[in-house]
C-alpha atoms as a PDB file:
ATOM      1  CA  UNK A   1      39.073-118.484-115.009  1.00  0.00           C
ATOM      2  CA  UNK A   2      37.907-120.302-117.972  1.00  0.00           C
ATOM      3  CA  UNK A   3      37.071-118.681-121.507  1.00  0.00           C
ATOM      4  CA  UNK A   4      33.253-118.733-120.716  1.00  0.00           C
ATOM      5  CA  UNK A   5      33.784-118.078-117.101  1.00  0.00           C
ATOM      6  CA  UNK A   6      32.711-114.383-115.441  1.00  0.00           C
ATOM      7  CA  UNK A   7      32.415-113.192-112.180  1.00  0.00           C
ATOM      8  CA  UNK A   8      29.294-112.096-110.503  1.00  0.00           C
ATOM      9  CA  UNK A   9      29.756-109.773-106.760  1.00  0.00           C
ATOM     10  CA  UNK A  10      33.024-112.081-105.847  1.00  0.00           C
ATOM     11  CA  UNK A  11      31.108-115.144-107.164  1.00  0.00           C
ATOM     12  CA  UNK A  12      32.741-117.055-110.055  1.00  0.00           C
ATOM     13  CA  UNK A  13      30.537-118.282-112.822  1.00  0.00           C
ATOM     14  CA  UNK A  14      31.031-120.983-115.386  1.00  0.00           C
ATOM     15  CA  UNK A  15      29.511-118.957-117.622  1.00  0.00           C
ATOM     16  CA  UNK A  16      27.212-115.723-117.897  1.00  0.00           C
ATOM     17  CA  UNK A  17      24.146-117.574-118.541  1.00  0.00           C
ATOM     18  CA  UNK A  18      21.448-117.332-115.945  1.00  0.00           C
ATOM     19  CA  UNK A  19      17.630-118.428-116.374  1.00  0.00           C
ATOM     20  CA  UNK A  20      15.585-115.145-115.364  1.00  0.00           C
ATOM     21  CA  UNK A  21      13.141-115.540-112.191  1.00  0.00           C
ATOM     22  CA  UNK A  22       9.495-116.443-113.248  1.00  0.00           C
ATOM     23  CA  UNK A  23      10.842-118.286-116.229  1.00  0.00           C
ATOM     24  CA  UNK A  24      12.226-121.465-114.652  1.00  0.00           C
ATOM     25  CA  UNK A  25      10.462-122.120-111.304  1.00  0.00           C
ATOM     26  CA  UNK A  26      12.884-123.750-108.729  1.00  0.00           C
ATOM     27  CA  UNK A  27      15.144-125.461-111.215  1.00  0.00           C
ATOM     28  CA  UNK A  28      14.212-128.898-110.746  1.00  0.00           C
ATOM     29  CA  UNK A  29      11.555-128.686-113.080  1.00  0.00           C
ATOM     30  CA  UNK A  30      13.776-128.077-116.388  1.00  0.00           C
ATOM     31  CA  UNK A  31      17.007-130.502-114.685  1.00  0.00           C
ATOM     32  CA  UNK A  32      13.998-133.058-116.012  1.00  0.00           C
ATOM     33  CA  UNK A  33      14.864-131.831-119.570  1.00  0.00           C
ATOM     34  CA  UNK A  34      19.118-131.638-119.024  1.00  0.00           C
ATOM     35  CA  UNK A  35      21.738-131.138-116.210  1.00  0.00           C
ATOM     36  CA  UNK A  36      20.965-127.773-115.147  1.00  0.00           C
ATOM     37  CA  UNK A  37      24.704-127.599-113.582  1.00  0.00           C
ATOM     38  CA  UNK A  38      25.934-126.411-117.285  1.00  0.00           C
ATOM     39  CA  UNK A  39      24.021-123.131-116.559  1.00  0.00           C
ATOM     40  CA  UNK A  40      26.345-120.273-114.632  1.00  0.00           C
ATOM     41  CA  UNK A  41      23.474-120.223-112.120  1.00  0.00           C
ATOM     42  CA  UNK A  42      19.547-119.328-112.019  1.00  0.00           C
ATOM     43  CA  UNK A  43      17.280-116.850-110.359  1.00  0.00           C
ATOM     44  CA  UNK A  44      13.927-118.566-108.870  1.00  0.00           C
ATOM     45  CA  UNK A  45      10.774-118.087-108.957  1.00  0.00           C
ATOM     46  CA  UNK A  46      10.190-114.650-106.968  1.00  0.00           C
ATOM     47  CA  UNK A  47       9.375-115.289-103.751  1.00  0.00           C
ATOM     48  CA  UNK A  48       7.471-113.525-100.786  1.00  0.00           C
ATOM     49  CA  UNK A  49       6.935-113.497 -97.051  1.00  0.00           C
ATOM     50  CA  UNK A  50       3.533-115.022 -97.118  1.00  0.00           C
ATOM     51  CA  UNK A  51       1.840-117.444-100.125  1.00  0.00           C
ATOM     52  CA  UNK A  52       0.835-116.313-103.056  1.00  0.00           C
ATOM     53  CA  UNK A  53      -1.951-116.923-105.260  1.00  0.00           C
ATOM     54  CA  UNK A  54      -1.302-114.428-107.919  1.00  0.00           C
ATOM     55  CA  UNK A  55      -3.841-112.433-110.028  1.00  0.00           C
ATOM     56  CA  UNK A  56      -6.594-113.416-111.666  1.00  0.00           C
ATOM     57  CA  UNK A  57      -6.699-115.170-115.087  1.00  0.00           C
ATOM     58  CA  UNK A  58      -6.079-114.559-117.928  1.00  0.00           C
ATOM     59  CA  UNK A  59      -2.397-113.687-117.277  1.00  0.00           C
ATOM     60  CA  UNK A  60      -0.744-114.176-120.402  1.00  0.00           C
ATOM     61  CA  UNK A  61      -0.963-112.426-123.208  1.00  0.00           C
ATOM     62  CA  UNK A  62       0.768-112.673-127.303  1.00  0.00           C
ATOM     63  CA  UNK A  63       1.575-109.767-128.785  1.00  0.00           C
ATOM     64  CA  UNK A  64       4.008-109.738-132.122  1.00  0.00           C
ATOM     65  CA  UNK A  65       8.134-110.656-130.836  1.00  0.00           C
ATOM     66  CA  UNK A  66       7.011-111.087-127.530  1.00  0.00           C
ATOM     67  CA  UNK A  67       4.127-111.737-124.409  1.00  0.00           C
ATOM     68  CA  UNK A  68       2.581-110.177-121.985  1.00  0.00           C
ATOM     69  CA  UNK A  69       2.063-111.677-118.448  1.00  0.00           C
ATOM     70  CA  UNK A  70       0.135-110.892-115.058  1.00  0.00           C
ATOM     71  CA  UNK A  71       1.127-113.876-113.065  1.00  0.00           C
ATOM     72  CA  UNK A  72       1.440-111.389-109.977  1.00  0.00           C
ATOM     73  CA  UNK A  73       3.845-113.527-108.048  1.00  0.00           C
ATOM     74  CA  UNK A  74       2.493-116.766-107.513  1.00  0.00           C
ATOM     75  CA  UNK A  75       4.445-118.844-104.981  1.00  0.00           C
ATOM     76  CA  UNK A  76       4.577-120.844-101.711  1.00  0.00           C
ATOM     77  CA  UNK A  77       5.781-118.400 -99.673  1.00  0.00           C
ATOM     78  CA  UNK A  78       9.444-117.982 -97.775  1.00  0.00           C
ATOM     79  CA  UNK A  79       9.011-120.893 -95.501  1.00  0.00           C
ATOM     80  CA  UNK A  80       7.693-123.617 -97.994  1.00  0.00           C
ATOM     81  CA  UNK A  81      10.732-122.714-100.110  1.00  0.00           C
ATOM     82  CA  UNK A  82      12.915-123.005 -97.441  1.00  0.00           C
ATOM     83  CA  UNK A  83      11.092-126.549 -95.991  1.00  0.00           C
ATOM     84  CA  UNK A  84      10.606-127.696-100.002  1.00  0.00           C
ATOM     85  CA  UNK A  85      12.060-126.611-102.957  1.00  0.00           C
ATOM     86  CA  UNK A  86      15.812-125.628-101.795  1.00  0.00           C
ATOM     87  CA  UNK A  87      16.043-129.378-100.141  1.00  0.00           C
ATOM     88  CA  UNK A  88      14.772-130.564-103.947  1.00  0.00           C
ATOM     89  CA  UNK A  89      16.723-128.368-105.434  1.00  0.00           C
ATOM     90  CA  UNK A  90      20.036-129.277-103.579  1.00  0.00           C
ATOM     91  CA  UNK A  91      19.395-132.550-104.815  1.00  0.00           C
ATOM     92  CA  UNK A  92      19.552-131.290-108.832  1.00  0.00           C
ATOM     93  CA  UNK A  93      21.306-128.359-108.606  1.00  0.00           C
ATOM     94  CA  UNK A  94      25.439-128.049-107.099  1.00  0.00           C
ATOM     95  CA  UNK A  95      26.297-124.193-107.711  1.00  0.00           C
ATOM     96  CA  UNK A  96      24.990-121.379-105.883  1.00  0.00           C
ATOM     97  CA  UNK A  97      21.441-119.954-106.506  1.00  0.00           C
ATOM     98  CA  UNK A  98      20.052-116.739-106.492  1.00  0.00           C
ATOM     99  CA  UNK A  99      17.299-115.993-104.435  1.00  0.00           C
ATOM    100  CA  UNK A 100      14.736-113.670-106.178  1.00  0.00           C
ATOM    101  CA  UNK A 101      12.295-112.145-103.521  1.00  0.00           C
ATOM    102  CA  UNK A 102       9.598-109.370-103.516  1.00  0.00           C
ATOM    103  CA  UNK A 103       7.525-107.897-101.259  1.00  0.00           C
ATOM    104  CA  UNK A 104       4.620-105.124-100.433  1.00  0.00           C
ATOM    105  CA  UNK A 105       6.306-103.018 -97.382  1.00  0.00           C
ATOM    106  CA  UNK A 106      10.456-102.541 -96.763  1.00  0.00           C
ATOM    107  CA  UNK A 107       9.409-105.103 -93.566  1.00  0.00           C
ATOM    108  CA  UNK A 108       8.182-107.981 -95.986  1.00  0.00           C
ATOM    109  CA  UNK A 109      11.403-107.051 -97.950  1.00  0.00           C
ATOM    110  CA  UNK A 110      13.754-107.310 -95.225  1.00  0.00           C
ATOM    111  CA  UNK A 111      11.985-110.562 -93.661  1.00  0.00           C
ATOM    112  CA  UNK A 112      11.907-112.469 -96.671  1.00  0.00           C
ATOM    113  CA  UNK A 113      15.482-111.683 -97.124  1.00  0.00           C
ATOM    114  CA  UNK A 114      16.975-112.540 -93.936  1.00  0.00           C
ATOM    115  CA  UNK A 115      15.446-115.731 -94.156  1.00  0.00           C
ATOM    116  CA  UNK A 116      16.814-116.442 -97.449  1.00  0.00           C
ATOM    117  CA  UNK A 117      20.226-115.134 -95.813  1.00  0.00           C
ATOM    118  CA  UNK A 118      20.821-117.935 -93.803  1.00  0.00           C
ATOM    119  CA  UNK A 119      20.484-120.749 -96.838  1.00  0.00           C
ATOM    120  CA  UNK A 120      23.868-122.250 -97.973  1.00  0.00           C
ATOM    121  CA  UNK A 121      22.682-122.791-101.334  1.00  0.00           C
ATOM    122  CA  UNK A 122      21.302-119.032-102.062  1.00  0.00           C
ATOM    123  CA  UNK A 123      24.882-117.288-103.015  1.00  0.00           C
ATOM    124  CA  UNK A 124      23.106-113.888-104.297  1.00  0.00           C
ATOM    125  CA  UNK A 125      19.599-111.870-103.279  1.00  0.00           C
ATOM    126  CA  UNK A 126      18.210-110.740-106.297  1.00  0.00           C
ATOM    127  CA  UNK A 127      15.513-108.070-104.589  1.00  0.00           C
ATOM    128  CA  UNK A 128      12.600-107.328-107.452  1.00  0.00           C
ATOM    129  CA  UNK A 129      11.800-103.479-106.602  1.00  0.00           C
ATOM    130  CA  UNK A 130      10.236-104.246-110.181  1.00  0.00           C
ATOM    131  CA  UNK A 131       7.306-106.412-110.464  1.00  0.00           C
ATOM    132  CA  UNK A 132       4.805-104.420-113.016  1.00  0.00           C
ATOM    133  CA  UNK A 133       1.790-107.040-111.749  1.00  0.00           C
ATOM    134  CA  UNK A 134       1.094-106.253-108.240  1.00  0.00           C
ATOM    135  CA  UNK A 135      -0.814-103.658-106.660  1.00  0.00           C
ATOM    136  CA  UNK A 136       0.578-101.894-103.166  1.00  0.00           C
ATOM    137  CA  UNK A 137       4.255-103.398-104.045  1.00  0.00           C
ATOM    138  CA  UNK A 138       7.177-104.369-106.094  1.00  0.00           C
ATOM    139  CA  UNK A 139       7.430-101.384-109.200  1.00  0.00           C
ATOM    140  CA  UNK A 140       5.938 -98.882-106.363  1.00  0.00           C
ATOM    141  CA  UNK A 141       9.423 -99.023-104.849  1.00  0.00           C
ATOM    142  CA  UNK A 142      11.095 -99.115-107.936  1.00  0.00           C
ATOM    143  CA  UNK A 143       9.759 -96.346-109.824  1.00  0.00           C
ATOM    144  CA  UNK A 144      11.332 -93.446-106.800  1.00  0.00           C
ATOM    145  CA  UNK A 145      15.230 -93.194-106.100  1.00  0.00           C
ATOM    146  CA  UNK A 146      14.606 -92.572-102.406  1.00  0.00           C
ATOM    147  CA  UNK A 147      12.019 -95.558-101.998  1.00  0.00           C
ATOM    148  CA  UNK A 148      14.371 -97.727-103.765  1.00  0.00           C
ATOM    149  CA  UNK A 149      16.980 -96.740-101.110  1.00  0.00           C
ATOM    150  CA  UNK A 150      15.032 -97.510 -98.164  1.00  0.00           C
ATOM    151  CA  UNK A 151      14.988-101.313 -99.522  1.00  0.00           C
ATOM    152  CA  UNK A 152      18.298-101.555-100.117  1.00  0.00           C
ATOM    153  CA  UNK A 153      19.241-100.213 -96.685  1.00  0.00           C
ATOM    154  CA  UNK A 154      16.799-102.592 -94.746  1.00  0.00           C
ATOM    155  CA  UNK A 155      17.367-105.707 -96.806  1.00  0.00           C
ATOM    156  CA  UNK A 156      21.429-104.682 -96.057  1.00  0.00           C
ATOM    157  CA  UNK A 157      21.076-104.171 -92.361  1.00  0.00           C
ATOM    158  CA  UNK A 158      20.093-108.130 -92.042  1.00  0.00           C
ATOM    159  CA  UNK A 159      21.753-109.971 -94.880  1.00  0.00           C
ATOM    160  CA  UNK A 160      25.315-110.693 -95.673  1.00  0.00           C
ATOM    161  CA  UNK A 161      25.499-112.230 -98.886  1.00  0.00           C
ATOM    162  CA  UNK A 162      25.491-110.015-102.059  1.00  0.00           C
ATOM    163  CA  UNK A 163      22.783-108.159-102.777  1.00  0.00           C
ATOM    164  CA  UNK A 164      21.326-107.445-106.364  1.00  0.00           C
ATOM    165  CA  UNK A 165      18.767-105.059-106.954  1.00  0.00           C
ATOM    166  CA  UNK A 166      16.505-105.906-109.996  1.00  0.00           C
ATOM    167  CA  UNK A 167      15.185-102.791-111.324  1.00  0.00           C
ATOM    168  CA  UNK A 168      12.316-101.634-113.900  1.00  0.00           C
ATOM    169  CA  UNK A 169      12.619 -99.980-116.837  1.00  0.00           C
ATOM    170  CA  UNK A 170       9.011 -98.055-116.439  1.00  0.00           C
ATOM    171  CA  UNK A 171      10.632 -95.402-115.323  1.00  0.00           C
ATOM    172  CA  UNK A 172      11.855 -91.531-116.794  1.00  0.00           C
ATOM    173  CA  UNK A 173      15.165 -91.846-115.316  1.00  0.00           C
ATOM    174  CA  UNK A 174      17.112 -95.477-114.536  1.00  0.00           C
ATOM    175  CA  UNK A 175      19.852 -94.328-113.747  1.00  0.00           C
ATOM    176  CA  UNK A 176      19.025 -92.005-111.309  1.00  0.00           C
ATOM    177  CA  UNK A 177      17.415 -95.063-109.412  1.00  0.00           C
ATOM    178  CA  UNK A 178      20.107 -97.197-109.963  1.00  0.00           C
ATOM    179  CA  UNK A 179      22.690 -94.462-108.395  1.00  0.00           C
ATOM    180  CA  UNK A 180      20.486 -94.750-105.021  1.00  0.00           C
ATOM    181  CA  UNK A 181      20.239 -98.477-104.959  1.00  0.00           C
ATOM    182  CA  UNK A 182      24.631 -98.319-104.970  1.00  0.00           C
ATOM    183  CA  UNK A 183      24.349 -95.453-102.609  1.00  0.00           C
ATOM    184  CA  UNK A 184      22.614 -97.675-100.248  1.00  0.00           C
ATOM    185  CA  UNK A 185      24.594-100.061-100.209  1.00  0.00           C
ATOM    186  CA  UNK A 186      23.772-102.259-103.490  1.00  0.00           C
ATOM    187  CA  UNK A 187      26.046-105.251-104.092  1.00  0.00           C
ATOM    188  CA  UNK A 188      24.627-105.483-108.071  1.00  0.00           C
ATOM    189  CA  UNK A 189      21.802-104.414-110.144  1.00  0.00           C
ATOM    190  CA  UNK A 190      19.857-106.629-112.540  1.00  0.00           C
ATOM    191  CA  UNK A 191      17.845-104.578-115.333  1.00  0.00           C
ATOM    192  CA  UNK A 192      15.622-104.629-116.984  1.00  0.00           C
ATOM    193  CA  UNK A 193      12.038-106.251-115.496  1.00  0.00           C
ATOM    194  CA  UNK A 194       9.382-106.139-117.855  1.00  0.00           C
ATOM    195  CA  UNK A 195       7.806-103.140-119.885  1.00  0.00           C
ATOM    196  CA  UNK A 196       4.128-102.415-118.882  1.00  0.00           C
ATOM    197  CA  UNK A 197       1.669-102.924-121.542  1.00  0.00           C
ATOM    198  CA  UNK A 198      -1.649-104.064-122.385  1.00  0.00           C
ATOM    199  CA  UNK A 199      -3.972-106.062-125.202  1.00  0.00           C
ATOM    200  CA  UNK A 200      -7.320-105.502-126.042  1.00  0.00           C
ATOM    201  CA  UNK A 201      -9.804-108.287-127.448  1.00  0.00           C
ATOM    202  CA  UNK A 202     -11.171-107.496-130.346  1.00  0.00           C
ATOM    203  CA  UNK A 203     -14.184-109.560-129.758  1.00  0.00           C
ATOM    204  CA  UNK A 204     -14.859-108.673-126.538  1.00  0.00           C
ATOM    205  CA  UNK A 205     -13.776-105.208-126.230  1.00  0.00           C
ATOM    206  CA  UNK A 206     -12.057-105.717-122.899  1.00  0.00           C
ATOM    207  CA  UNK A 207      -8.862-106.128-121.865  1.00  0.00           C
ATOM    208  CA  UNK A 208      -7.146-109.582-122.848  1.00  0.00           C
ATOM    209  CA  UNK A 209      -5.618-109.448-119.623  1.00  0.00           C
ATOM    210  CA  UNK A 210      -8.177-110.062-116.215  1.00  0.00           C
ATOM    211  CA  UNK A 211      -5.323-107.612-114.723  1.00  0.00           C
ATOM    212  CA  UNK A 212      -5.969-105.116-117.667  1.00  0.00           C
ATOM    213  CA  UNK A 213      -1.829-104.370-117.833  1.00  0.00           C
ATOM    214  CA  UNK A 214       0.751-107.141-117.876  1.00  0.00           C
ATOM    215  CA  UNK A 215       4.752-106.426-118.262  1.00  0.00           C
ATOM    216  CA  UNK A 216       5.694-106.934-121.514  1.00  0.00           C
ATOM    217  CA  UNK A 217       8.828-109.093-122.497  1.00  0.00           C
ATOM    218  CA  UNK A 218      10.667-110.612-125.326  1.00  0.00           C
ATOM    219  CA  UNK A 219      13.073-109.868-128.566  1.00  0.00           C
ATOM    220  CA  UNK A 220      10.617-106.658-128.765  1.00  0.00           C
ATOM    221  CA  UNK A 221      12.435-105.004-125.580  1.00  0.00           C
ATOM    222  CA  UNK A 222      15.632-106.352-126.145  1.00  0.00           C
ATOM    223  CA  UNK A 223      16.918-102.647-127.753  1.00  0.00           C
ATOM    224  CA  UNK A 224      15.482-100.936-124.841  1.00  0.00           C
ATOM    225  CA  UNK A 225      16.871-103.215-122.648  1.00  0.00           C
ATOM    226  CA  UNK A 226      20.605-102.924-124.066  1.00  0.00           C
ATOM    227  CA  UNK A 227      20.055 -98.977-123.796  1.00  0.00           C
ATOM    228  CA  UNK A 228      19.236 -98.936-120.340  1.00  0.00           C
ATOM    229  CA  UNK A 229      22.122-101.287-119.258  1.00  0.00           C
ATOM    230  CA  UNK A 230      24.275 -99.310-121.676  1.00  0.00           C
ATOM    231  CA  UNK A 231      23.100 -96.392-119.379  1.00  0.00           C
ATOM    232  CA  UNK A 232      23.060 -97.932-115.867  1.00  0.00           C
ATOM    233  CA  UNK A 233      26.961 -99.943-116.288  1.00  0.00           C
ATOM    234  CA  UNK A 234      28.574 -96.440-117.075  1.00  0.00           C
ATOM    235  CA  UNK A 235      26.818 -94.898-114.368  1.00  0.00           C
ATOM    236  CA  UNK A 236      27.785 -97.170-111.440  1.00  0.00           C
ATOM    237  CA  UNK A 237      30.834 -99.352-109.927  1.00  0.00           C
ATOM    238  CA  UNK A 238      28.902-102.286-109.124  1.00  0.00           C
ATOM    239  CA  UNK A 239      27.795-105.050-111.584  1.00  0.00           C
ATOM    240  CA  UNK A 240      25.155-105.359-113.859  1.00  0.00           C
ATOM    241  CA  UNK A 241      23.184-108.104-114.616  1.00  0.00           C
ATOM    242  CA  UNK A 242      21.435-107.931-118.070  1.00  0.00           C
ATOM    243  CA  UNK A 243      18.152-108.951-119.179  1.00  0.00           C
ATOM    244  CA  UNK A 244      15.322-108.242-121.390  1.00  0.00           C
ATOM    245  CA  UNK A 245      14.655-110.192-124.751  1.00  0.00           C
ATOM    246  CA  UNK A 246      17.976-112.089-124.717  1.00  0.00           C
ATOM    247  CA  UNK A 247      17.310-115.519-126.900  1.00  0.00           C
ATOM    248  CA  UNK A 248      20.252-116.314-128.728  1.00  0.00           C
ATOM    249  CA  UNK A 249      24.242-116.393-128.355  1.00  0.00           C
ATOM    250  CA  UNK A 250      24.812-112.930-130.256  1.00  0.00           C
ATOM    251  CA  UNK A 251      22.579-111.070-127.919  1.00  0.00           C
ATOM    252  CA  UNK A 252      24.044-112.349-125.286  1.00  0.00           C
ATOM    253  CA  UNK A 253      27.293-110.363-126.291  1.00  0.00           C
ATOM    254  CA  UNK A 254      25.887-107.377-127.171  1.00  0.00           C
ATOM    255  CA  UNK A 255      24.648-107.236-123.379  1.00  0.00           C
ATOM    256  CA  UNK A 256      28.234-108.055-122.285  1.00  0.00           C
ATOM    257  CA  UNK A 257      29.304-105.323-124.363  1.00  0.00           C
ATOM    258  CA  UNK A 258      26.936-102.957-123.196  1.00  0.00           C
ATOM    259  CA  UNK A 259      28.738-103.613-119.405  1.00  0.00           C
ATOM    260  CA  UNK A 260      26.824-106.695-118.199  1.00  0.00           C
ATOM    261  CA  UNK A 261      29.003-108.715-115.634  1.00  0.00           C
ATOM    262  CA  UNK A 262      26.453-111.655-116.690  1.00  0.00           C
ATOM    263  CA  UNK A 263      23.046-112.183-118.512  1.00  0.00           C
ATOM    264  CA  UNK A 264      19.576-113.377-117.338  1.00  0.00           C
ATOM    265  CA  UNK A 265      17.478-115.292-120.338  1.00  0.00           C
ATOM    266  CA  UNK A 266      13.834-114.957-119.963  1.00  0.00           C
ATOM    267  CA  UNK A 267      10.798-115.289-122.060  1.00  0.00           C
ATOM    268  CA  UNK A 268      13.099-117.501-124.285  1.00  0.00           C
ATOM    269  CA  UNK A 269      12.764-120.156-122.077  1.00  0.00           C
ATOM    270  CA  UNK A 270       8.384-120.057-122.127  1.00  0.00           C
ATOM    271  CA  UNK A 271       9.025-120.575-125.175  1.00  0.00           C
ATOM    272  CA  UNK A 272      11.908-123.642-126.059  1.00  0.00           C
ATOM    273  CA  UNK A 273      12.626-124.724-122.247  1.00  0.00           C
ATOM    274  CA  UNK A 274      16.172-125.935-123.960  1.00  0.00           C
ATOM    275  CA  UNK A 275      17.195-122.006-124.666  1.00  0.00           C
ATOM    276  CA  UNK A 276      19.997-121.732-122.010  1.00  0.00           C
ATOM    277  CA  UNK A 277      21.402-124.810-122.623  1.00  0.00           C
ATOM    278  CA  UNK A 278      21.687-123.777-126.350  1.00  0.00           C
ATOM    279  CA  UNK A 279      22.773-120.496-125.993  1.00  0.00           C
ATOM    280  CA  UNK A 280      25.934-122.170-123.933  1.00  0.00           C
ATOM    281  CA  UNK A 281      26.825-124.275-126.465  1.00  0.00           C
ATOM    282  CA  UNK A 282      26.735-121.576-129.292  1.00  0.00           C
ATOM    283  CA  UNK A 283      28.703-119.529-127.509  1.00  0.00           C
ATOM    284  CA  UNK A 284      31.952-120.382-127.913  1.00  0.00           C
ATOM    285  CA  UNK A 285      31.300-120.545-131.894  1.00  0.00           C
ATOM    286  CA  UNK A 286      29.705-117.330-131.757  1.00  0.00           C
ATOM    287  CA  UNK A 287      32.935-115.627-129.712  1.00  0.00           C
ATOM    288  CA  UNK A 288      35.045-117.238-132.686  1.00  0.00           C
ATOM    289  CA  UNK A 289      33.460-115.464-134.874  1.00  0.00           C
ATOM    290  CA  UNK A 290      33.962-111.917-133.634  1.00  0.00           C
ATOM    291  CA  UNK A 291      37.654-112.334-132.285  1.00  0.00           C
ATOM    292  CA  UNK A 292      36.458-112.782-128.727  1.00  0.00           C
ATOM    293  CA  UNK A 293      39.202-115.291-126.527  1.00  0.00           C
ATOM    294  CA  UNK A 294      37.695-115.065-123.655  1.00  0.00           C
ATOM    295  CA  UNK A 295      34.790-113.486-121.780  1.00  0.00           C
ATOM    296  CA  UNK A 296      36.818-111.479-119.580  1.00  0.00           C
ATOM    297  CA  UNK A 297      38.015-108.954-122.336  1.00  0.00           C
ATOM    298  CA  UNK A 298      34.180-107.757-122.559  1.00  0.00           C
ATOM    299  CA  UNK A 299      34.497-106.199-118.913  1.00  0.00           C
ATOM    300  CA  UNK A 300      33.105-102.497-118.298  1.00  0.00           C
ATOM    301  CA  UNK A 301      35.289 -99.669-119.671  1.00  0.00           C
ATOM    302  CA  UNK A 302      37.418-102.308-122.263  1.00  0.00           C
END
């Protein structure tokens, strides 16, 4: 393994680096910009067993270090990703993907998920039990250990590639969630999603958001989102993938530090679609200066 290199449920990375889903569509979009390859891999844009139009706007939201949004899973459904985007993705993209998907019922879960199963390019399942911005779905599951459990144990029963439960941090008790998910058979988990929060207009007097709560994200969670990884990696045997208001090199540390096996970059990339890509390149610089040779000394319980 190289000095940047990690490795993610038997999967070798280049590095840890890993665009978070929602902030970097299907990839082919930002290999536009510069040769997405450099990146250890990405998560896509969450996808679900039927089309998506998402909520109604306004979905986004500033607030100070940070945004709110209330997308509420836009996307073309399973099969249109399968037809489309992988075969234009394949043509950008040569390392394995991960496959974020969502859903309202375990069923819709364990569909979407099979599907995915069966595509060469998709090397991980990254199942959001998380999503803040739907009603009837996603955080529903999320938010009770037993719940949680039933999705892992479906999506299980009909995949065989590793699966990486992404979970919310709206909740009393992460770990206790997390703890189910790797009782049920979890591959990984992925933490945190977004917080839930809200914004009120001044002018108006109404809620900026046409969804009235959106999930917060940003450097303004990144503390809470170390804790709860600190939490979740010393609870569990299976990897963690960090996330939540990672934007520069140094964070990215302190997540691997905290037990992250690798790191998923966000809202940084709304806002300067080059952030991964410069993140990668600071990173050796930035593990010179703390006496880091190579990634692989930053593993859980060193």
């Amino acid at each position: 393994m190289g000095r940047l290199s990690v490795e993610l449920c038997g999967v070798e990375l280049d590095n840890p680096v890993i665009p978070a889903s929602g902030t970097f569509g299907y990839g082919y979009e930002f290999a536009e910009l510069y040769d997405i390859n450099l990146l250890g891999s990405f998560s896509f844009k969450g996808t679900t067993r039927e089309p998506r139009f998402g909520n109604d706007t306004p979905r986004i939201a500033d607030c100070p270090a940070g945004m709110l949004n209330s997308v509420g899973l836009q996307n073309p459904g399973v099969d249109r990703v399968i037809d489309t985007e992988l075969p234009r993705l394949a043509k950008c993209f040569r390392k394995p993907v991960m496959a974020n998907v969502s859903g309202f019922s375990v069923e819709d879960y364990a569909y979407t998920c099979r599907r995915l199963d069966g595509e060469p390019q998709v090397g991980w399942l990254e199942v959001n039990i998380s999503c803040p911005n739907v009603h009837g779905g996603g955080m529903s599951f999320g938010t009770d250990p037993k719940a949680a459990a039933s999705v892992v144990r479906a999506v299980k029963a009909v995949t065989t590639k590793p699966v990486i439960i992404k979970l919310t941090p709206n909740v009393t008790d992460i770990v206790s969630v997390a703890k189910a998910c790797e009782d049920a058979g979890a591959d990984g988990l992925s933490l945190i999603n977004t917080l839930l929060g809200m914004r009120v207009d001044l002018r108006t007097r109404k809620p900026i958001l046409a969804n009235v709560m959106g999930g917060l994200s940003g450097p303004a969670v990144f503390p809470v989102a170390l804790r709860m990884v600190w939490q979740t990696a010393r609870a569990v045997r299976i990897p963690v993938v960090g996330m939540g208001g990672v934007s520069s090199a140094e964070d990215l540390l302190e997540m691997l530090m905290a037990g992250a096996a690798a790191v998923e970059v966000g809202a940084a990339n709304l806002i300067d679609p080059w952030a991964c890509k410069k993140i990668i390149e600071a990173l050796p610089a930035a593990m010179d200066r703390y006496g880091i040779k190579n990634l692989q000394e930053l593993r859980i319980g060193e």
